[in-house]
N, C-alpha and C. Protein backbone atom coordinates (compact mmCIF):
# COMPACT_ATOMS: atom_id res chain seq x y z
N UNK A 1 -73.61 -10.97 -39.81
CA UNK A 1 -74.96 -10.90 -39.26
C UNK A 1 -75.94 -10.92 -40.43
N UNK A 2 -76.72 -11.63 -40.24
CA UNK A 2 -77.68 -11.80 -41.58
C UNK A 2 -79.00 -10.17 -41.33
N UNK A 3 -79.22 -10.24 -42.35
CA UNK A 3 -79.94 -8.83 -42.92
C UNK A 3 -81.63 -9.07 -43.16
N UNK A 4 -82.13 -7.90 -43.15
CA UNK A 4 -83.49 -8.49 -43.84
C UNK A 4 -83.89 -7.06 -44.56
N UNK A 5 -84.94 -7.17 -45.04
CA UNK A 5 -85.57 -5.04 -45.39
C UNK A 5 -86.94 -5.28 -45.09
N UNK A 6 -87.35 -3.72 -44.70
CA UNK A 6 -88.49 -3.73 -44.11
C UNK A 6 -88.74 -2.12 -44.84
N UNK A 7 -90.10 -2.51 -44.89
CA UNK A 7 -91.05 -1.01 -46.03
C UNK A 7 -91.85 -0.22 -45.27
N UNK A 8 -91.25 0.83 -44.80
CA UNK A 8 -91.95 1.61 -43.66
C UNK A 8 -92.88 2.66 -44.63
N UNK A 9 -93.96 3.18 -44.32
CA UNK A 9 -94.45 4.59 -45.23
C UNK A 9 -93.62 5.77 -44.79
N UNK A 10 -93.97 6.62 -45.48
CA UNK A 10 -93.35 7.51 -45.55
C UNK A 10 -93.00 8.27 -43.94
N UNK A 11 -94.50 8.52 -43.42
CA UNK A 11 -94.41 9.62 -42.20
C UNK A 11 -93.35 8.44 -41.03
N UNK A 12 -93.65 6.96 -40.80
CA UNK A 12 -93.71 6.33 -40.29
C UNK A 12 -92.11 6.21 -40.35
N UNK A 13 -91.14 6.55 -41.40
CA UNK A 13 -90.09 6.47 -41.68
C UNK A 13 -89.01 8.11 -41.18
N UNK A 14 -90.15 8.77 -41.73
CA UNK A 14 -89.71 10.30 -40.40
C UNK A 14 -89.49 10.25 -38.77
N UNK A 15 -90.41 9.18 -38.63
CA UNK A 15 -90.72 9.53 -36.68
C UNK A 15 -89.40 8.52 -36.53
N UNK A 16 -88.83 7.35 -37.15
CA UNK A 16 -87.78 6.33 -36.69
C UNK A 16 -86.35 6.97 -37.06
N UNK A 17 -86.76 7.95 -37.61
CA UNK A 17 -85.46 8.36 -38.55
C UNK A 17 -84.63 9.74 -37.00
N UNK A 18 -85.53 9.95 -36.68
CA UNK A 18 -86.37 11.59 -35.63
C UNK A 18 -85.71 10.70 -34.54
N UNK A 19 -86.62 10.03 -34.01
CA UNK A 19 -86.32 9.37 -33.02
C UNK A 19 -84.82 8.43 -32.83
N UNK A 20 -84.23 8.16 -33.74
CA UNK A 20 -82.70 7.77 -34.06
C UNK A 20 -82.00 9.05 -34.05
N UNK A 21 -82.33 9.62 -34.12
CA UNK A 21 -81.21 10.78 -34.10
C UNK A 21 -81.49 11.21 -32.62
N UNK A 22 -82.45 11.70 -31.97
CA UNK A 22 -82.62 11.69 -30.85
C UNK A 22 -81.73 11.12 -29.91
N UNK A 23 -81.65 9.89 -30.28
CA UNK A 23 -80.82 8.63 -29.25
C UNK A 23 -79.79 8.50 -29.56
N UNK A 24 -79.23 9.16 -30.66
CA UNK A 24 -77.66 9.25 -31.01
C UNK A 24 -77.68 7.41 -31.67
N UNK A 25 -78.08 6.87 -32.35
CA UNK A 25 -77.90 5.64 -33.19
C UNK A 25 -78.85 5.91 -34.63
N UNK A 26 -78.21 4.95 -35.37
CA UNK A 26 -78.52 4.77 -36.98
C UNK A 26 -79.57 4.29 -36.64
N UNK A 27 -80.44 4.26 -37.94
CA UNK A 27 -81.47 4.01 -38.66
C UNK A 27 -81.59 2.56 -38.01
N UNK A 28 -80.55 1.78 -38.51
CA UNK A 28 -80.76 0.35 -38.43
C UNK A 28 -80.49 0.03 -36.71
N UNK A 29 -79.32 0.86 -36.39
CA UNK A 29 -79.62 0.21 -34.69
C UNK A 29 -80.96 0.57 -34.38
N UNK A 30 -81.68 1.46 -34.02
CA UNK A 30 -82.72 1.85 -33.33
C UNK A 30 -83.75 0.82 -34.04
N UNK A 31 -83.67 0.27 -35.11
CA UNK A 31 -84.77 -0.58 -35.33
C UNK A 31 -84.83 -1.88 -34.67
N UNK A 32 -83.25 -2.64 -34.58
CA UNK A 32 -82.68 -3.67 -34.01
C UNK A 32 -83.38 -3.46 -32.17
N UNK A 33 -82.88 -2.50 -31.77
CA UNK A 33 -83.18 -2.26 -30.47
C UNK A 33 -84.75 -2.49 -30.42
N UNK A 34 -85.76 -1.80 -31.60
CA UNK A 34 -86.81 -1.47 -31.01
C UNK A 34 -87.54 -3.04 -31.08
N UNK A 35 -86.88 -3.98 -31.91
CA UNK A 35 -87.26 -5.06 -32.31
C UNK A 35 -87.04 -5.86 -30.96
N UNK A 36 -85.76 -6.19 -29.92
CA UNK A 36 -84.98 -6.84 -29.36
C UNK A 36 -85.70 -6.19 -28.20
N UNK A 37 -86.65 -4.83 -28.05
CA UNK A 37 -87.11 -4.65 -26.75
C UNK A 37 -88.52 -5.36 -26.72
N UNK A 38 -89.18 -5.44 -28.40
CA UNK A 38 -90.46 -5.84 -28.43
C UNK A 38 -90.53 -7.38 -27.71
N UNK A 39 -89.53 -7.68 -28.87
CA UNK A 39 -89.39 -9.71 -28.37
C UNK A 39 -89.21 -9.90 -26.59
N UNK A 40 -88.55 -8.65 -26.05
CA UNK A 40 -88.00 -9.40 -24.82
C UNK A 40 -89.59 -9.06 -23.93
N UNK A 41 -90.43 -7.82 -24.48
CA UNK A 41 -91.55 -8.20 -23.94
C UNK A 41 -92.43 -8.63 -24.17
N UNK A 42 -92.33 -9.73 -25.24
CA UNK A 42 -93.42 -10.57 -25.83
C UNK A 42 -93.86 -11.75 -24.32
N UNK A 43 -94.98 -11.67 -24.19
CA UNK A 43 -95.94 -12.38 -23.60
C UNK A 43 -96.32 -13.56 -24.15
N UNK A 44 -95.73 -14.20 -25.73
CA UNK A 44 -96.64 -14.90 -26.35
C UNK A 44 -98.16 -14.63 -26.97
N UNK A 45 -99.06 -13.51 -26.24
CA UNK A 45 -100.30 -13.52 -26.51
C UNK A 45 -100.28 -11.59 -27.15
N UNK A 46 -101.16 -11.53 -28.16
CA UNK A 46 -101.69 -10.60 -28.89
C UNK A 46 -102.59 -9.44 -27.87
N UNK A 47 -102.30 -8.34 -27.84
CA UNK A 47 -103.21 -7.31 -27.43
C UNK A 47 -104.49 -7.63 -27.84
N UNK A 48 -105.54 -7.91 -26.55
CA UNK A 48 -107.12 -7.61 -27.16
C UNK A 48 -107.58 -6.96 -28.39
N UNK A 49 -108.23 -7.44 -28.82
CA UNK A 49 -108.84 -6.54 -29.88
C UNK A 49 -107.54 -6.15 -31.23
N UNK A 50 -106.88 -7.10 -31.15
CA UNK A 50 -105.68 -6.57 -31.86
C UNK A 50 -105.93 -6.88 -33.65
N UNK A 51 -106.39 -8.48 -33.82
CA UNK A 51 -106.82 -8.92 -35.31
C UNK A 51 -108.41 -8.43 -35.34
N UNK A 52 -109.14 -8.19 -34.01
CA UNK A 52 -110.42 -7.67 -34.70
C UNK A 52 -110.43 -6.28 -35.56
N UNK A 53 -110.96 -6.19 -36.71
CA UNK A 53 -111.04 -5.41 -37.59
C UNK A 53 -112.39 -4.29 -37.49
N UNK A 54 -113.28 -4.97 -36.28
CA UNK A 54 -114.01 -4.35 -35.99
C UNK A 54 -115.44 -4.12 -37.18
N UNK A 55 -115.48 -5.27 -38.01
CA UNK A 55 -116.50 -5.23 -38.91
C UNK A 55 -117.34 -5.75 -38.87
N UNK A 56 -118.77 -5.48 -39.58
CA UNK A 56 -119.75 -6.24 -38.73
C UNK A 56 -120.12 -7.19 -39.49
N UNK A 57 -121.65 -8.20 -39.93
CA UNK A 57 -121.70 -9.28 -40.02
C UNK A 57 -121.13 -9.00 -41.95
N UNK A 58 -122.24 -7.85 -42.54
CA UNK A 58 -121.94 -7.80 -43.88
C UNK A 58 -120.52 -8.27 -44.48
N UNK A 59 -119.71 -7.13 -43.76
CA UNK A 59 -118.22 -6.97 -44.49
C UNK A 59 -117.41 -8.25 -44.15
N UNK A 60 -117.71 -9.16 -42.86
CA UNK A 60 -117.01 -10.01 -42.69
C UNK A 60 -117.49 -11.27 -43.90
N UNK A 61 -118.56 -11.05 -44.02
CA UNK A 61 -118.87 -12.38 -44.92
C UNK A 61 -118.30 -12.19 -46.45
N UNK A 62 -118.08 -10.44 -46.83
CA UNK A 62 -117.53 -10.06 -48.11
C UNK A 62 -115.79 -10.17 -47.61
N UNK A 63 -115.37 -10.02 -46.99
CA UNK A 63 -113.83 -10.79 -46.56
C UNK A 63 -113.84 -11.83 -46.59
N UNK A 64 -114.28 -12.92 -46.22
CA UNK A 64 -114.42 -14.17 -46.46
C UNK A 64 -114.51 -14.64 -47.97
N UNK A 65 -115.52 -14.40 -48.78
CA UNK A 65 -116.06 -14.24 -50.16
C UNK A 65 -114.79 -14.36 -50.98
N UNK A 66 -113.78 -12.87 -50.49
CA UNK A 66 -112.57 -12.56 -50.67
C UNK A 66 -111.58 -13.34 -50.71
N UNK A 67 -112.06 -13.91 -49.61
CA UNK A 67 -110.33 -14.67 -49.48
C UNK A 67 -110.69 -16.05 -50.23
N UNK A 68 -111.83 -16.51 -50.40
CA UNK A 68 -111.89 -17.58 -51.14
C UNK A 68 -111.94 -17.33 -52.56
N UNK A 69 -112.30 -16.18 -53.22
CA UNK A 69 -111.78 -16.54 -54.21
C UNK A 69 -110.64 -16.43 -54.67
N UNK A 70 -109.43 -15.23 -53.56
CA UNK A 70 -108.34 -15.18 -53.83
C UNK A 70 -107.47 -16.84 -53.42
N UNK A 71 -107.67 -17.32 -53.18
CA UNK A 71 -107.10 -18.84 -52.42
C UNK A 71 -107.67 -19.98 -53.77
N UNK A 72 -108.73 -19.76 -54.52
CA UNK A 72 -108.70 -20.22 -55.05
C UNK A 72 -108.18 -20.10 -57.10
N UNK A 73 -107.68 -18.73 -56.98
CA UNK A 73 -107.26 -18.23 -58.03
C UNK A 73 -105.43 -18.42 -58.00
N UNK A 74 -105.18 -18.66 -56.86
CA UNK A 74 -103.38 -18.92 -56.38
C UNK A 74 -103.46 -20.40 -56.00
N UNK A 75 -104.36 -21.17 -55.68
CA UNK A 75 -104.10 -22.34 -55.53
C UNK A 75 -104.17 -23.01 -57.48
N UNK A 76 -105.20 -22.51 -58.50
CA UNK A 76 -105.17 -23.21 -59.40
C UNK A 76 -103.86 -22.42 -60.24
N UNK A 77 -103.80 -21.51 -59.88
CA UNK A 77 -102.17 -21.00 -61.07
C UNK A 77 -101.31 -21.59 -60.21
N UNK A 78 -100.86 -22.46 -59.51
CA UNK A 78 -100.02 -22.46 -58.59
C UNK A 78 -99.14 -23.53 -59.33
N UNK A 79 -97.82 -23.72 -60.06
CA UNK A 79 -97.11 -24.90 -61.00
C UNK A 79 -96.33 -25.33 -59.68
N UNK A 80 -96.48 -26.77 -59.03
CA UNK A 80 -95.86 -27.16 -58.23
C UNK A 80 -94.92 -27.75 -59.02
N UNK A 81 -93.69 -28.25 -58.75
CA UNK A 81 -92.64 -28.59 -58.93
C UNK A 81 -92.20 -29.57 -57.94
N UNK A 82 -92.82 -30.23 -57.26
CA UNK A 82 -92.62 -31.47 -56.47
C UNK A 82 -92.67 -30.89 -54.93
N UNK A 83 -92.73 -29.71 -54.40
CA UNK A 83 -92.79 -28.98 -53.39
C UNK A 83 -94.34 -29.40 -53.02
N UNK A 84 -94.19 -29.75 -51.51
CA UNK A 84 -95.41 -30.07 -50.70
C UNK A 84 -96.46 -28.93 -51.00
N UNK A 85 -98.05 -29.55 -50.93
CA UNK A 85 -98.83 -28.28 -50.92
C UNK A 85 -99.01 -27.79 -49.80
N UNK A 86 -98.99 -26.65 -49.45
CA UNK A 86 -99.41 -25.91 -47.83
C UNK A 86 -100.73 -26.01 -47.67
């Protein structure tokens, strides 16, 4: 079965750890499960309000600001090697 890792914080790693013992399964089943119950109730579509960040006109235009100059500081260090650009 192929593997992956995932970086929980700290408290966030207590309540799965809590809650696995609870249910009598490991660490890794209860994550598998909690994963395999999410997907089976995936809808396709995102909870309302889920990517809004809830910021108003200022901060969105300084996120923006942001991301362009980060996009443009990784696009010019970027040494392609014959790999398509994204």
């Amino acid at each position: 079965m192929p593997s992956t890792t995932f970086h929980f914080p700290v408290e966030t790693l207590r309540q799965i750890d809590a809650a696995a013992a609870r249910h009598g399964v490991s660490r890794n089943r209860f994550v598998m499960l909690a994963c395999e119950r999410a997907l089976s109730a995936d809808d396709g579509a995102w909870p309302d309000g889920f990517f809004d960040p809830g910021f108003g006109s200022e901060e969105r235009a300084l996120l923006d600001e942001g991301t362009r100059e980060l996009e443009q500081v990784v696009t010019s260090n970027r040494h392609n090697r014959g790999a398509p650009f994204l």
